[in-house]
C-alpha atoms as a PDB file:
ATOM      1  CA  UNK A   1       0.000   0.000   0.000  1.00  0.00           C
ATOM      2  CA  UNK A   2       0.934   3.459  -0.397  1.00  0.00           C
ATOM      3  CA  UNK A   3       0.090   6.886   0.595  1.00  0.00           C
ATOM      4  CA  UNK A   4       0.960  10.469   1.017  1.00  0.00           C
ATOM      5  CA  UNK A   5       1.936  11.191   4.633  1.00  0.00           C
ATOM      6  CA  UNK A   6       3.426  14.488   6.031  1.00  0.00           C
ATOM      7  CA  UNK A   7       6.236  14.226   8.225  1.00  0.00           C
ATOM      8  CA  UNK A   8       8.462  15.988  11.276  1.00  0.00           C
ATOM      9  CA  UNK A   9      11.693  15.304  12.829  1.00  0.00           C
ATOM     10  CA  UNK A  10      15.330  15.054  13.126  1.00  0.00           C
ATOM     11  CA  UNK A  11      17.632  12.888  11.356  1.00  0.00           C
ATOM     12  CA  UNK A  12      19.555  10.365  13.061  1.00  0.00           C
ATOM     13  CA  UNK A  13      22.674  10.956  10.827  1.00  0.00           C
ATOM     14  CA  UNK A  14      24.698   7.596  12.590  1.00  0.00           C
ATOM     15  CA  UNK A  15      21.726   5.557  11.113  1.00  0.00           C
ATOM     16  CA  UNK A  16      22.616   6.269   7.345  1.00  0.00           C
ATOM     17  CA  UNK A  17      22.762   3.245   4.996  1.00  0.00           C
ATOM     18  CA  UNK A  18      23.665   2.538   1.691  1.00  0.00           C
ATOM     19  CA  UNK A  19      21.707  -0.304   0.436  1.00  0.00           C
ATOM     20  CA  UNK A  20      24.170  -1.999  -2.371  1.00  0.00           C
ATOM     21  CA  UNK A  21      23.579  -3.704  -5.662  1.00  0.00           C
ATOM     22  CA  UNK A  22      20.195  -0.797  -6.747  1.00  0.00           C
ATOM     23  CA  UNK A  23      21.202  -0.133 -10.157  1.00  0.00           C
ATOM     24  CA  UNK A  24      19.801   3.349 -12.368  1.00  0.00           C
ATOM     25  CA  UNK A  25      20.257   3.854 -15.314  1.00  0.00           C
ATOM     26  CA  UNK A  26      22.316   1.056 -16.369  1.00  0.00           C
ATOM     27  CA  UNK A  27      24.762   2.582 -13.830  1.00  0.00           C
ATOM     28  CA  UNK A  28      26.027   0.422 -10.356  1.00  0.00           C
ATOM     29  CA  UNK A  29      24.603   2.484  -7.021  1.00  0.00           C
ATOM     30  CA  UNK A  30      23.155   2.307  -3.660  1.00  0.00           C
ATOM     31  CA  UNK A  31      20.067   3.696  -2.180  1.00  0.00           C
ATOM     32  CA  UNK A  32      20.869   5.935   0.750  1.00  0.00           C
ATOM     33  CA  UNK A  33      18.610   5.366   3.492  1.00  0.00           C
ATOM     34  CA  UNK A  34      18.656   7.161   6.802  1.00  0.00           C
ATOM     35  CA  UNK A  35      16.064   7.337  10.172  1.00  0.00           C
ATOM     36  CA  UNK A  36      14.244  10.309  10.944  1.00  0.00           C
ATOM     37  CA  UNK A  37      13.323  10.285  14.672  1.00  0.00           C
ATOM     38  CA  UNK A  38       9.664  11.834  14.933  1.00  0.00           C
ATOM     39  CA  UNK A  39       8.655  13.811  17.798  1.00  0.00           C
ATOM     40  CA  UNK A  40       7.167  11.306  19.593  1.00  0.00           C
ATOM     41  CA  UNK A  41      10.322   9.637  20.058  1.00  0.00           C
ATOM     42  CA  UNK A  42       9.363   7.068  16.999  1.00  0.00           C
ATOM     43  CA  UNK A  43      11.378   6.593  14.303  1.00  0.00           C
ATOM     44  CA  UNK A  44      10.976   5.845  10.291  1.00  0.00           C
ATOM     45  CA  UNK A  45      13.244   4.642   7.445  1.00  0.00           C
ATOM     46  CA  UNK A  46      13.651   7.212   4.769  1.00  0.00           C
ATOM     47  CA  UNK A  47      14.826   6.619   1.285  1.00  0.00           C
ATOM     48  CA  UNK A  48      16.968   9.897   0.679  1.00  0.00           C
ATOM     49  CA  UNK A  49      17.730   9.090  -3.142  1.00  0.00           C
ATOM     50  CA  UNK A  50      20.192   7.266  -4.832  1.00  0.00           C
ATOM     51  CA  UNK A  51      24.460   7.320  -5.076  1.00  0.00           C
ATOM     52  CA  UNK A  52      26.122   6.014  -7.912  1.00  0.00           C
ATOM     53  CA  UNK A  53      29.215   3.627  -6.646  1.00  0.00           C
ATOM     54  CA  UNK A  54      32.945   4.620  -7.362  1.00  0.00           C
ATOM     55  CA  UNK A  55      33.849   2.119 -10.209  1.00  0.00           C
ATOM     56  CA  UNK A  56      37.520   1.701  -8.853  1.00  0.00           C
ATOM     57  CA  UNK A  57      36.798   1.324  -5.011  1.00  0.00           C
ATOM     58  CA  UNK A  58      33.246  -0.435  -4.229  1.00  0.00           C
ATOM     59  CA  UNK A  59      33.666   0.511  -0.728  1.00  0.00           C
ATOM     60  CA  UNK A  60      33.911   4.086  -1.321  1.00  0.00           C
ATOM     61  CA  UNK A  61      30.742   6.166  -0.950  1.00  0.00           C
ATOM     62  CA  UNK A  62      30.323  10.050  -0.895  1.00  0.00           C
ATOM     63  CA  UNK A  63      29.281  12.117   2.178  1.00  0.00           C
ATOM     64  CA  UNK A  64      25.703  12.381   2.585  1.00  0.00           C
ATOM     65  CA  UNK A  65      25.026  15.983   4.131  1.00  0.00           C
ATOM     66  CA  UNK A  66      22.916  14.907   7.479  1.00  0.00           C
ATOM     67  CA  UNK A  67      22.276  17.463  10.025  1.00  0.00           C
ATOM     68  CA  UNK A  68      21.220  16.144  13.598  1.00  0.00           C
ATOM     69  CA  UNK A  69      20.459  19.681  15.392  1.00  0.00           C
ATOM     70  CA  UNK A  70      18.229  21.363  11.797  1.00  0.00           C
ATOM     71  CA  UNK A  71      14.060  20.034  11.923  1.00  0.00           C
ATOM     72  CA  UNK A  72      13.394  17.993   8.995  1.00  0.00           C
ATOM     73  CA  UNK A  73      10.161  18.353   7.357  1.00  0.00           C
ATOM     74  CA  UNK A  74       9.183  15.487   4.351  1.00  0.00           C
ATOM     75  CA  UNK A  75       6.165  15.792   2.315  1.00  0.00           C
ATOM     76  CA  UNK A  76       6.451  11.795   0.930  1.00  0.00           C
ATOM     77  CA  UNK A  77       4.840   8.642  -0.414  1.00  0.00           C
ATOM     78  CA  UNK A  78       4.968   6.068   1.943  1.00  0.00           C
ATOM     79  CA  UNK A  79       4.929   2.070   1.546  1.00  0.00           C
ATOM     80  CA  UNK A  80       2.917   0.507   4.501  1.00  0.00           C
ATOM     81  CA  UNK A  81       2.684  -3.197   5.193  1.00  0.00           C
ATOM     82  CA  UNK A  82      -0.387  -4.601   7.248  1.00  0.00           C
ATOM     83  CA  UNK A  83       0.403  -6.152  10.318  1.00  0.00           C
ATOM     84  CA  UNK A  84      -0.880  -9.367  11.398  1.00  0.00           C
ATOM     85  CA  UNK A  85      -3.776  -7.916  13.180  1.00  0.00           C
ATOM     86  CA  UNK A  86      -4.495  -5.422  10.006  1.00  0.00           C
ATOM     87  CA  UNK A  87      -4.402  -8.813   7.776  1.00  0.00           C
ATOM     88  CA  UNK A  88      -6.784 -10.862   9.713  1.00  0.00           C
END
């Protein structure tokens, strides 16, 4: 399922990962993937985008620009997944 949500928090920079093997455009990358704490002290995964990988070192990948202390504000589409109790 997905749907539009509206979202508030702060990034948890120390959570960013790069998810390997996510080809684009016939080009080798990663998605970059990083937690946003909400207010409520719950946190959700966030796809951030994509990083092409350095062709000469695989285990190279560029700085991702993740303040901790600047409010984060996402206006997204977000994939939900029924829980047991939703399925039954």
């Amino acid at each position: 399922m997905h749907r539009l949500v509206q979202l508030q928090g702060q990034w948890l920079a120390h959570s960013t990962v790069f998810l390997e093997n996510r080809p684009m455009g016939g080009r080798a990358g990663f998605f970059v993937l990083t937690a946003l704490q909400l207010p409520d002290g719950r946190t959700v995964l966030v796809q951030r985008g994509w990083q092409a990988r350095d062709l000469r070192d695989r285990t190279l990948t560029q700085p991702v620009p993740t303040p901790a202390d600047v409010p984060v504000r996402l206006h997204a589409l977000a994939i939900t997944a029924l829980t047991p109790v939703e399925a039954a």
